[in-house]
C-alpha atoms as a PDB file:
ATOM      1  CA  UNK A   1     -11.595  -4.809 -23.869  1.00  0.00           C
ATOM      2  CA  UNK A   2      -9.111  -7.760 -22.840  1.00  0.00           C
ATOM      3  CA  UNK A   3     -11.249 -10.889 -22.970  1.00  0.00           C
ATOM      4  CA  UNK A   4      -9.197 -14.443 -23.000  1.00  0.00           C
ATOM      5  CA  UNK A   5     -11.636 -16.983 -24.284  1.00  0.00           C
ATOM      6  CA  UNK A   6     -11.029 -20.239 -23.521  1.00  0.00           C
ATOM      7  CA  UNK A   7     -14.275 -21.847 -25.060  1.00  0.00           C
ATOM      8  CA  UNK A   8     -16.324 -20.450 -28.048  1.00  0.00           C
ATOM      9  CA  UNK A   9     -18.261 -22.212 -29.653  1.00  0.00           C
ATOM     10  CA  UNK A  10     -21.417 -21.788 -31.464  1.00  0.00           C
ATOM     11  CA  UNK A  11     -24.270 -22.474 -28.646  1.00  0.00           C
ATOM     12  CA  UNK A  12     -21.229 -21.986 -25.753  1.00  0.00           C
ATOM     13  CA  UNK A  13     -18.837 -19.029 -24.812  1.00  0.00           C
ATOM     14  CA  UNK A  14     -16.249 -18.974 -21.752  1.00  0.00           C
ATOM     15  CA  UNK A  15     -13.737 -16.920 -20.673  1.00  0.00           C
ATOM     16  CA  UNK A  16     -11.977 -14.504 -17.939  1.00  0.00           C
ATOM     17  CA  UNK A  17     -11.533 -10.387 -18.630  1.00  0.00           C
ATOM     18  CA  UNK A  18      -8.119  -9.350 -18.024  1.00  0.00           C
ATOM     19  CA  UNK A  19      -6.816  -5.979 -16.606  1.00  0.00           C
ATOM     20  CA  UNK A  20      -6.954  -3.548 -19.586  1.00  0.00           C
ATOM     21  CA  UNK A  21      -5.002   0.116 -19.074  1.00  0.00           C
ATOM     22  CA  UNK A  22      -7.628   1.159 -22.046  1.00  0.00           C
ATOM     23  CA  UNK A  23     -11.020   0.682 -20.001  1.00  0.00           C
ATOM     24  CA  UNK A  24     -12.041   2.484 -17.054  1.00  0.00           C
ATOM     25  CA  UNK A  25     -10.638   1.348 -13.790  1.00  0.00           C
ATOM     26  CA  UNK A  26      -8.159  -0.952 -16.186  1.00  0.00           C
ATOM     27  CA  UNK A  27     -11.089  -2.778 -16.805  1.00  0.00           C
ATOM     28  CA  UNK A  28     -12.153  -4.080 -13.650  1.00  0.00           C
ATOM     29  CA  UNK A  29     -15.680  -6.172 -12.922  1.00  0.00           C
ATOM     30  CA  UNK A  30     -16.080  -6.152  -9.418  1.00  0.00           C
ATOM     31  CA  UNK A  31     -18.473  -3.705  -7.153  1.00  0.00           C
ATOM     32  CA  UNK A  32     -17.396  -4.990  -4.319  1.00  0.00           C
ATOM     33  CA  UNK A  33     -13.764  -3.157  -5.094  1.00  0.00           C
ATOM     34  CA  UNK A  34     -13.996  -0.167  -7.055  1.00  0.00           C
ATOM     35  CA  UNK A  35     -14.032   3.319  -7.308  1.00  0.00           C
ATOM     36  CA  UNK A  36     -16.979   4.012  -9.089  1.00  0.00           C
ATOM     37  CA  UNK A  37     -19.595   1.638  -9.546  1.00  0.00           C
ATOM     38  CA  UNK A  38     -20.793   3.415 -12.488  1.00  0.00           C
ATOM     39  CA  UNK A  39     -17.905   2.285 -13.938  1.00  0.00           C
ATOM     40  CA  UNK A  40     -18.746  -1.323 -13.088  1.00  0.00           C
ATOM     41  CA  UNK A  41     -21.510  -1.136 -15.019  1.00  0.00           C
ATOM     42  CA  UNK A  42     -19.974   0.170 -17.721  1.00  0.00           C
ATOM     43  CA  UNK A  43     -17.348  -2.279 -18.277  1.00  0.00           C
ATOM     44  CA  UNK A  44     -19.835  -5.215 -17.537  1.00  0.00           C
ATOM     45  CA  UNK A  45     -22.461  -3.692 -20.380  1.00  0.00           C
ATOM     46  CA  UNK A  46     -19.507  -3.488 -22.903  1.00  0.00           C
ATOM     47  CA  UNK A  47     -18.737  -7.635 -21.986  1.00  0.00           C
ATOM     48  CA  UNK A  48     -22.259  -8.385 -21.785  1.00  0.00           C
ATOM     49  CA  UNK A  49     -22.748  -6.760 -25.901  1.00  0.00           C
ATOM     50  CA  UNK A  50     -19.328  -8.146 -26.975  1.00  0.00           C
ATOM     51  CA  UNK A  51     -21.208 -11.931 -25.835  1.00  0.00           C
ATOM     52  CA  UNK A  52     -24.506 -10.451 -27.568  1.00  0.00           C
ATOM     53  CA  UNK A  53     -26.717 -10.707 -24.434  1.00  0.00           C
ATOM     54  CA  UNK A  54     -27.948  -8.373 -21.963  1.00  0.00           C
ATOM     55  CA  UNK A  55     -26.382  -7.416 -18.401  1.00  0.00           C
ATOM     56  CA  UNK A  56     -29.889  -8.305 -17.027  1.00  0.00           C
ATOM     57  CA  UNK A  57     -28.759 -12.028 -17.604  1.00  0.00           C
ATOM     58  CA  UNK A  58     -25.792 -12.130 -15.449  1.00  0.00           C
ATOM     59  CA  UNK A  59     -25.546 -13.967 -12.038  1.00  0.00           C
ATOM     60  CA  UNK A  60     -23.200 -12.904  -9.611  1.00  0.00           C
ATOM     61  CA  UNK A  61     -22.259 -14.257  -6.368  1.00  0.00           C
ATOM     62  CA  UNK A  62     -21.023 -12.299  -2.780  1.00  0.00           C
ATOM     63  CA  UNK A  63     -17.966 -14.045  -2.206  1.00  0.00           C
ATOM     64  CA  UNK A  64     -16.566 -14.819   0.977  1.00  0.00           C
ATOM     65  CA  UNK A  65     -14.044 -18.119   0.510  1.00  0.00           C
ATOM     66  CA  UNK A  66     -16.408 -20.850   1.515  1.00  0.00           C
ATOM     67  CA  UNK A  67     -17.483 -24.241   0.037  1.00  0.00           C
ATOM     68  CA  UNK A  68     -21.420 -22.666  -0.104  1.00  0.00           C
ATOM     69  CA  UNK A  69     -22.681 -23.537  -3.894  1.00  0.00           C
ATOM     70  CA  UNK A  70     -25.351 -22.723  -5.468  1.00  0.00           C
ATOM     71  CA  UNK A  71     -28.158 -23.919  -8.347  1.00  0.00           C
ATOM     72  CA  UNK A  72     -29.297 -21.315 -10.802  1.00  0.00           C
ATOM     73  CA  UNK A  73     -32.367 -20.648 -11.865  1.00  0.00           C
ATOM     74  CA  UNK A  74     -34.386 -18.651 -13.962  1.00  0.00           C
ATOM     75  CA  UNK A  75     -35.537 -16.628 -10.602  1.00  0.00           C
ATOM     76  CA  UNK A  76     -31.948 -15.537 -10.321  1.00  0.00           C
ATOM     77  CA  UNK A  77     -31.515 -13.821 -13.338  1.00  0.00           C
ATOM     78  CA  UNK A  78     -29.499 -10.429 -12.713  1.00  0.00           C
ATOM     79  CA  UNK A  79     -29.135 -11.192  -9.440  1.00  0.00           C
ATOM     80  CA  UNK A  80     -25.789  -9.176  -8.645  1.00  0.00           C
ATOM     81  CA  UNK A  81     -25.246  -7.927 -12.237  1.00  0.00           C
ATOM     82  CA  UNK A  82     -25.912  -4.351 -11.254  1.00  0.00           C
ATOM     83  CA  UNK A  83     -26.123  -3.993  -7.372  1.00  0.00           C
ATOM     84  CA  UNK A  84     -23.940  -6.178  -4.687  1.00  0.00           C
ATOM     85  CA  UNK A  85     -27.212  -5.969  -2.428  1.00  0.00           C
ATOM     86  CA  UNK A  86     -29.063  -8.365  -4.704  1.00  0.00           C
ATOM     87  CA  UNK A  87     -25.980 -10.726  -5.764  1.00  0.00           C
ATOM     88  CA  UNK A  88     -26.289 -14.679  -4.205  1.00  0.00           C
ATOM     89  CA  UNK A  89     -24.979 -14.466  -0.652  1.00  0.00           C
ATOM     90  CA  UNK A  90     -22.304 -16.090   0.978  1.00  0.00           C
ATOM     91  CA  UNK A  91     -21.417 -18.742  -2.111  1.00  0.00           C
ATOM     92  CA  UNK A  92     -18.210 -19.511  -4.472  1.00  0.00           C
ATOM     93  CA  UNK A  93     -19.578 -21.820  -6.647  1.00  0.00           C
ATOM     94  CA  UNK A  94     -22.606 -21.631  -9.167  1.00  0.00           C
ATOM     95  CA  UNK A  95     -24.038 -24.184 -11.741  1.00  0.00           C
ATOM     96  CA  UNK A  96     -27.091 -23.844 -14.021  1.00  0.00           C
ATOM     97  CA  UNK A  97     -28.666 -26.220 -16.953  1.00  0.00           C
ATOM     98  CA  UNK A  98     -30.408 -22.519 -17.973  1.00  0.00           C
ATOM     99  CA  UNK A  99     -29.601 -21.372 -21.333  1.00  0.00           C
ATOM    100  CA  UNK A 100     -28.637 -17.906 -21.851  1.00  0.00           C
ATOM    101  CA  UNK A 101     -27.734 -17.137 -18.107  1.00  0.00           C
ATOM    102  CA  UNK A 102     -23.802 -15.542 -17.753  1.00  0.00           C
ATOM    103  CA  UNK A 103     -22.804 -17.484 -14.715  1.00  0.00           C
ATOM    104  CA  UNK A 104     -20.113 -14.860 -13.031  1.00  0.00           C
ATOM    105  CA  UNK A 105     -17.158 -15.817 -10.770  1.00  0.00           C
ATOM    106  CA  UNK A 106     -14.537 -12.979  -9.515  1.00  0.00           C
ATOM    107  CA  UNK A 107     -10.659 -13.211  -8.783  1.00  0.00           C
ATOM    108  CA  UNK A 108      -7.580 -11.481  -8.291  1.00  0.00           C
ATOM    109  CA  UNK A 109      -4.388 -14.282  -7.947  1.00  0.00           C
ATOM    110  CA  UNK A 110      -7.770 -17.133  -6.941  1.00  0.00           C
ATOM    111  CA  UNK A 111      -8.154 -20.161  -8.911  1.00  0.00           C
ATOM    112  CA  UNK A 112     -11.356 -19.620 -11.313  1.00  0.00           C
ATOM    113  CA  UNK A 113     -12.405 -22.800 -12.481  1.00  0.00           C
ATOM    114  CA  UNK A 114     -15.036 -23.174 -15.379  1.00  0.00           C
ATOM    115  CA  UNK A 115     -16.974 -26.412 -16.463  1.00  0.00           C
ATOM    116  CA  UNK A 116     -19.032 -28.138 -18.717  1.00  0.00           C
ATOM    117  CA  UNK A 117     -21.138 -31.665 -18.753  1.00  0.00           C
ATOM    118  CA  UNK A 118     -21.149 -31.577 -22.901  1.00  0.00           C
ATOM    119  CA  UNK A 119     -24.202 -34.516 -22.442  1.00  0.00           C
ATOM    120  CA  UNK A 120     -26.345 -32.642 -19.948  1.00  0.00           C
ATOM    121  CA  UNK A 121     -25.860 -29.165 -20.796  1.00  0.00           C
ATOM    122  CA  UNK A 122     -25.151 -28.222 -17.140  1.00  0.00           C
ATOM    123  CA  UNK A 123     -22.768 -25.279 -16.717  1.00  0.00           C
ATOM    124  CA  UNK A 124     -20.985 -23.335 -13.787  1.00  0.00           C
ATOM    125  CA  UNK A 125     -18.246 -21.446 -11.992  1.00  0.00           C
ATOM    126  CA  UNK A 126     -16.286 -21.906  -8.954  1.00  0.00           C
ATOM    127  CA  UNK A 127     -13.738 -19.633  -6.843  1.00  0.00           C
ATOM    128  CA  UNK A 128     -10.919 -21.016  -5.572  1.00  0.00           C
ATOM    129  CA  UNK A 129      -9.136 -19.561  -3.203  1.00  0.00           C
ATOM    130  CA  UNK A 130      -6.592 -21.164  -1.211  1.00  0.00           C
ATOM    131  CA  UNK A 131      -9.162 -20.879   1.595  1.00  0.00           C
ATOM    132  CA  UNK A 132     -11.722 -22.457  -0.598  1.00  0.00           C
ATOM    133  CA  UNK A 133      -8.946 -25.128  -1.678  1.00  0.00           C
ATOM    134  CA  UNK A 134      -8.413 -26.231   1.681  1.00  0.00           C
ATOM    135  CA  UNK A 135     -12.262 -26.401   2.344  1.00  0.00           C
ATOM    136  CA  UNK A 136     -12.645 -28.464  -1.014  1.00  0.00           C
ATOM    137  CA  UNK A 137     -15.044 -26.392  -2.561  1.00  0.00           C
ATOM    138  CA  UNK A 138     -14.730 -28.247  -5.792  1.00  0.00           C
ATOM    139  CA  UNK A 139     -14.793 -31.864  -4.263  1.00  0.00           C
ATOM    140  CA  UNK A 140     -17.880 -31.099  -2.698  1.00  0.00           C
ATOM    141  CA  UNK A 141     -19.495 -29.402  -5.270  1.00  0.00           C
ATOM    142  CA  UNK A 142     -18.733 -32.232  -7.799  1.00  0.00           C
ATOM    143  CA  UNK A 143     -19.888 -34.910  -5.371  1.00  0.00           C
ATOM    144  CA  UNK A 144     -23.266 -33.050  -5.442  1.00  0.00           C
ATOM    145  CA  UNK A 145     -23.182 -33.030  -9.157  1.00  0.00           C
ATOM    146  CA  UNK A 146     -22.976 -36.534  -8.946  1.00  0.00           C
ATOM    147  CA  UNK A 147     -25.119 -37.852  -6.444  1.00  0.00           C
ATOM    148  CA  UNK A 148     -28.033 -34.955  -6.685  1.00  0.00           C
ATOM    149  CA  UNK A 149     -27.828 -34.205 -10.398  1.00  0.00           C
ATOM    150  CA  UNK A 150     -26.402 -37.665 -11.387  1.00  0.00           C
ATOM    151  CA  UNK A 151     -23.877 -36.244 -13.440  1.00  0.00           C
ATOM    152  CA  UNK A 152     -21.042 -38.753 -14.690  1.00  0.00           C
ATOM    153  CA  UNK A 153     -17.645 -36.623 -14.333  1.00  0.00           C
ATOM    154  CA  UNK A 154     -16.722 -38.422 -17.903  1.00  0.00           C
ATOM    155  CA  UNK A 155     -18.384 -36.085 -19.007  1.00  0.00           C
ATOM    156  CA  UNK A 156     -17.192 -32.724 -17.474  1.00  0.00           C
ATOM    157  CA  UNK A 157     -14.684 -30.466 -19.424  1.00  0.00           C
ATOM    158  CA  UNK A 158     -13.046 -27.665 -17.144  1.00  0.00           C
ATOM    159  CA  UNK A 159     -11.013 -24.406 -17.857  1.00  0.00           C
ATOM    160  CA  UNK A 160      -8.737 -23.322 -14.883  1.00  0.00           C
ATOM    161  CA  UNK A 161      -8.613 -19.864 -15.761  1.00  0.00           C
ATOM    162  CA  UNK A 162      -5.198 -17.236 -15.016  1.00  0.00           C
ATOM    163  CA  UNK A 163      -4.325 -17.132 -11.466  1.00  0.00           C
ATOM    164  CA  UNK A 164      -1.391 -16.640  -8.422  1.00  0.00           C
ATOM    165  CA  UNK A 165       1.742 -19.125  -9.625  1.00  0.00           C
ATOM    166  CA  UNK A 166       3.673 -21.142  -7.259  1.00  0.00           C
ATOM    167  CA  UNK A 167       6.442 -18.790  -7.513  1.00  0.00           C
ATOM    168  CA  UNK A 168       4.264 -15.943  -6.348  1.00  0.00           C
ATOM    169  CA  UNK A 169       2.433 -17.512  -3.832  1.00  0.00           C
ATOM    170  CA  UNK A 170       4.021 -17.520  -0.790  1.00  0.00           C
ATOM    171  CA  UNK A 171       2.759 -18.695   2.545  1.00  0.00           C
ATOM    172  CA  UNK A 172       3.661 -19.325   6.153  1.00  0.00           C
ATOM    173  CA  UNK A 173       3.753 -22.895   7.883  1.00  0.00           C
ATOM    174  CA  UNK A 174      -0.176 -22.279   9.183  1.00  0.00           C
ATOM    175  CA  UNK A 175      -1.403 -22.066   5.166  1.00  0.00           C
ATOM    176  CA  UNK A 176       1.087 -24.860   4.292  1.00  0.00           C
ATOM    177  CA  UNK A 177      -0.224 -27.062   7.289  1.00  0.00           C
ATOM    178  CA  UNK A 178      -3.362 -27.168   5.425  1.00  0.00           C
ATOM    179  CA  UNK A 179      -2.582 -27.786   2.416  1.00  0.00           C
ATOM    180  CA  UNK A 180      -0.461 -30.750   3.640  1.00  0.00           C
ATOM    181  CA  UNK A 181      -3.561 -32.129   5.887  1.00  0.00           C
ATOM    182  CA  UNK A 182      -5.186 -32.098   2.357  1.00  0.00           C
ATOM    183  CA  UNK A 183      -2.919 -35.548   2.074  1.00  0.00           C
ATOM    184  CA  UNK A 184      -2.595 -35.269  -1.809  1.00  0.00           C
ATOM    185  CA  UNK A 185      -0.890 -31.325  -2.121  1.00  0.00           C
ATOM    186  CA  UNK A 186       2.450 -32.755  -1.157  1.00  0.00           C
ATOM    187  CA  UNK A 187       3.628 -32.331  -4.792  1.00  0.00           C
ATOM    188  CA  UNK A 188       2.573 -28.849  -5.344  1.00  0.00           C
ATOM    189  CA  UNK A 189       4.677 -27.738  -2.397  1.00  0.00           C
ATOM    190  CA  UNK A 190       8.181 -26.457  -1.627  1.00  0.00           C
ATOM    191  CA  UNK A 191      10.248 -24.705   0.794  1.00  0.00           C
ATOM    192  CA  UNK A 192      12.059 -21.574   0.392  1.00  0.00           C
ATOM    193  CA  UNK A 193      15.021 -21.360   2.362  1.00  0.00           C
ATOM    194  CA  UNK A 194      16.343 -18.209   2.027  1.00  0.00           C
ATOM    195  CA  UNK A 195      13.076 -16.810   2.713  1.00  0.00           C
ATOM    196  CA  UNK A 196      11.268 -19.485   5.223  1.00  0.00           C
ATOM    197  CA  UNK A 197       8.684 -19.598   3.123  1.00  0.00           C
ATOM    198  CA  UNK A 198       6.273 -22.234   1.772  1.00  0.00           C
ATOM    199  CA  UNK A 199       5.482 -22.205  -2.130  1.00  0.00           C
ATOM    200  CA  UNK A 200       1.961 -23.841  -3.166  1.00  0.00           C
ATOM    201  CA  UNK A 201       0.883 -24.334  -6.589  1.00  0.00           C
ATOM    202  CA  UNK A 202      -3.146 -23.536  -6.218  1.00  0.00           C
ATOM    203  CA  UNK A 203      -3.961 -24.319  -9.686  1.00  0.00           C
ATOM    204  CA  UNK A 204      -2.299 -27.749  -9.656  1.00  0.00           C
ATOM    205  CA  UNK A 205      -3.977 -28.719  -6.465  1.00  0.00           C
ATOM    206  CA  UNK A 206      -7.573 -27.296  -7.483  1.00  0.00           C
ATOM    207  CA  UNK A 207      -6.716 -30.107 -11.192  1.00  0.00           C
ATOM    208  CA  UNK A 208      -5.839 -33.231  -8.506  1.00  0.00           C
ATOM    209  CA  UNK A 209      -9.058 -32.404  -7.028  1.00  0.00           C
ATOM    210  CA  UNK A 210     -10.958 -32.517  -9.994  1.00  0.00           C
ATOM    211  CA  UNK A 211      -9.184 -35.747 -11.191  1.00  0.00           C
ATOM    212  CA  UNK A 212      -9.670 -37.151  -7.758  1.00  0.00           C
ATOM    213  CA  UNK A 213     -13.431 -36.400  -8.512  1.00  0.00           C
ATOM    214  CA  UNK A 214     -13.643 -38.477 -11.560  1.00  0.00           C
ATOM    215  CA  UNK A 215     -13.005 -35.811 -14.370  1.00  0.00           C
ATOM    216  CA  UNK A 216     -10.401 -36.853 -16.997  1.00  0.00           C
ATOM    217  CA  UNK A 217      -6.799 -35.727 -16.913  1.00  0.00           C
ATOM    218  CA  UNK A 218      -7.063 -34.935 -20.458  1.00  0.00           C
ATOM    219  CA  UNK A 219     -10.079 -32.775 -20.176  1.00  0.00           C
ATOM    220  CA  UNK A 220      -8.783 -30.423 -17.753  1.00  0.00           C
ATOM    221  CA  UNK A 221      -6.842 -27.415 -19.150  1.00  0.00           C
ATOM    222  CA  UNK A 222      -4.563 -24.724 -17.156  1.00  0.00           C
ATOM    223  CA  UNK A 223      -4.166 -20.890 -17.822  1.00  0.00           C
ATOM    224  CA  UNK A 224      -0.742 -20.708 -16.788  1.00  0.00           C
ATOM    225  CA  UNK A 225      -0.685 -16.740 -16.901  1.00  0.00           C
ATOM    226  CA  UNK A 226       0.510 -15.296 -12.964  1.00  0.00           C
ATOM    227  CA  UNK A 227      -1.850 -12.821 -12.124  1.00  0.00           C
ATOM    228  CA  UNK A 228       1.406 -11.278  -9.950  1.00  0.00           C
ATOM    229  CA  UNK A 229       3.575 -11.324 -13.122  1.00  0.00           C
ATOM    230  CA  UNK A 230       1.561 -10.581 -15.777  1.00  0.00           C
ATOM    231  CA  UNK A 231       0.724  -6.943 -17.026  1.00  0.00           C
ATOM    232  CA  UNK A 232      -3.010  -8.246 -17.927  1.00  0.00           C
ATOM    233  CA  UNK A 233      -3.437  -9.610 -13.956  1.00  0.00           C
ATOM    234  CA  UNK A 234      -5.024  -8.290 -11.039  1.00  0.00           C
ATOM    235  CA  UNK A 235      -3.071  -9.470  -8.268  1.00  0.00           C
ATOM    236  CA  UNK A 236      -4.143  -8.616  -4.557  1.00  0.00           C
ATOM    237  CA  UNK A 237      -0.946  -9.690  -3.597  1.00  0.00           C
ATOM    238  CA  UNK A 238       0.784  -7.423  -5.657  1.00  0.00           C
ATOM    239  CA  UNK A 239      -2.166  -4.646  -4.698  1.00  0.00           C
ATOM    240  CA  UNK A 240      -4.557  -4.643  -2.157  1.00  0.00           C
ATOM    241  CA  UNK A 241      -6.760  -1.991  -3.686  1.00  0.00           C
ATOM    242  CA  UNK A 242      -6.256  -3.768  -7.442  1.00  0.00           C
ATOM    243  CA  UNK A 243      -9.798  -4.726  -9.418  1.00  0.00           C
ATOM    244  CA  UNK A 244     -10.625  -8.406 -10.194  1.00  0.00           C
ATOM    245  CA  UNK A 245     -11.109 -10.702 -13.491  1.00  0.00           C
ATOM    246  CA  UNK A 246     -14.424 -11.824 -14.364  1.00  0.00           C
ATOM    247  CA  UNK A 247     -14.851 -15.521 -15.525  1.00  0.00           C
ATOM    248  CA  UNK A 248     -17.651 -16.357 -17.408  1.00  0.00           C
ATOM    249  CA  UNK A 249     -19.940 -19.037 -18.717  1.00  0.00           C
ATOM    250  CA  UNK A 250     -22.557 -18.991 -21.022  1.00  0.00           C
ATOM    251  CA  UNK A 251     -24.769 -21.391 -23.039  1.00  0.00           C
ATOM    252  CA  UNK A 252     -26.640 -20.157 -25.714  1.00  0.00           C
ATOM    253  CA  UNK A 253     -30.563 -21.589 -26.626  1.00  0.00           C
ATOM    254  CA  UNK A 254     -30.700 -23.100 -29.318  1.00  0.00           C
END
């Protein structure tokens, strides 16, 4: 099983599962696109063991490209780890201070961001879409880490896991119209003229956002891998009927 992991430490693991021709369905995570959710299962039971936990202690989310977050606790354990019909509804963002819960976030060419407060133990996932870009999901859900959970953003690290490059992602002037009323997109933006298209850099605008939210330069890292371009990506671009990448967080008790 493809698994990039981009923190691993003893008492904390994170990552992203890439598209794998060896695993059924190439390895995809999601049951809201798949053939057989058996399969699903399958390939989330083999990523729960290689983490040494149970699937019973993932949290999933129903996506749908909004700026709805929400806190985990230990009444949502498994929520969405085995049936869509129990998964959190109508949210792109999750954060938890729970040890041992596998906070889950889906994509195929979306920004997945993952973060950690290293002084309060607090953990989470966000999807970033473009949609969710232009709605600031992450803005908003790092103001409410400040001002509900008084979180300093000193002390956030975040992983912006494998996504849609600026090469790849195309748009028309409606897209690029919001990303310019963002005021501070400008440079992650060009025109193609052969092609009359606008170019947007997702990941680049999803890390001004976070600096603009306090959170160091320096503590921000980018997984520069296309999800278009790559063999290991799911790209919906590329395929509409293509899996997804799960990214992952997980704190373990000590």
């Amino acid at each position: 099983m493809k698994t990039k992991l981009y923190v691993n430490y003893e008492n904390s693991i994170a990552g992203m599962t890439m598209k794998d021709e060896t695993e059924l369905e190439n390895n995809n995570m999601a049951l809201h696109a798949c053939e057989n959710p058996e399969n699903i299962i399958m390939n989330r039971k083999k990523l729960a063991a290689s983490l040494q936990c149970d699937l019973a202690s993932f949290v999933c989310a129903n996506q749908t490209h909004s700026a709805h977050f929400h806190k985990v606790t230990l009444t949502d354990i498994g929520r969405g780890s085995e049936q869509l019909e129990t998964a959190i509804q109508d949210t792109d963002a999750l954060y938890t201070y729970e040890p041992n819960i596998v906070l889950c976030s889906f994509t195929a060419d979306c920004v997945p961001v993952i973060f950690y407060n290293e002084k309060t133990n607090l953990i989470g996932v966000i999807h970033s879409g473009w949609q969710g870009t232009v709605k600031e999901i992450t803005p908003k859900l790092f103001e409410h880490l400040k001002q509900v959970e008084q979180c300093d953003p000193h002390d956030f690290h975040v992983q912006i896991g494998a996504a849609l490059s600026q090469e790849k992602f195309e748009v028309d002037e409606d897209v690029y119209r919001k990303f310019k009323d963002l005021d501070y997109a400008d440079e992650f933006m060009y025109f193609n003229d052969k092609t009359n298209k606008y170019h947007i850099d997702n990941q680049l605008t999803v890390k001004k956002q976070l600096e603009l939210a306090g959170i160091p330069a320096e503590q921000i890292t980018i997984d520069q891998t296309c999800t278009y371009q790559d063999p290991d990506g799911f790209s919906y671009r590329e395929d509409k009927q293509c899996g997804r990448h799960l990214s992952f967080i997980v704190r373990k008790s000590d």
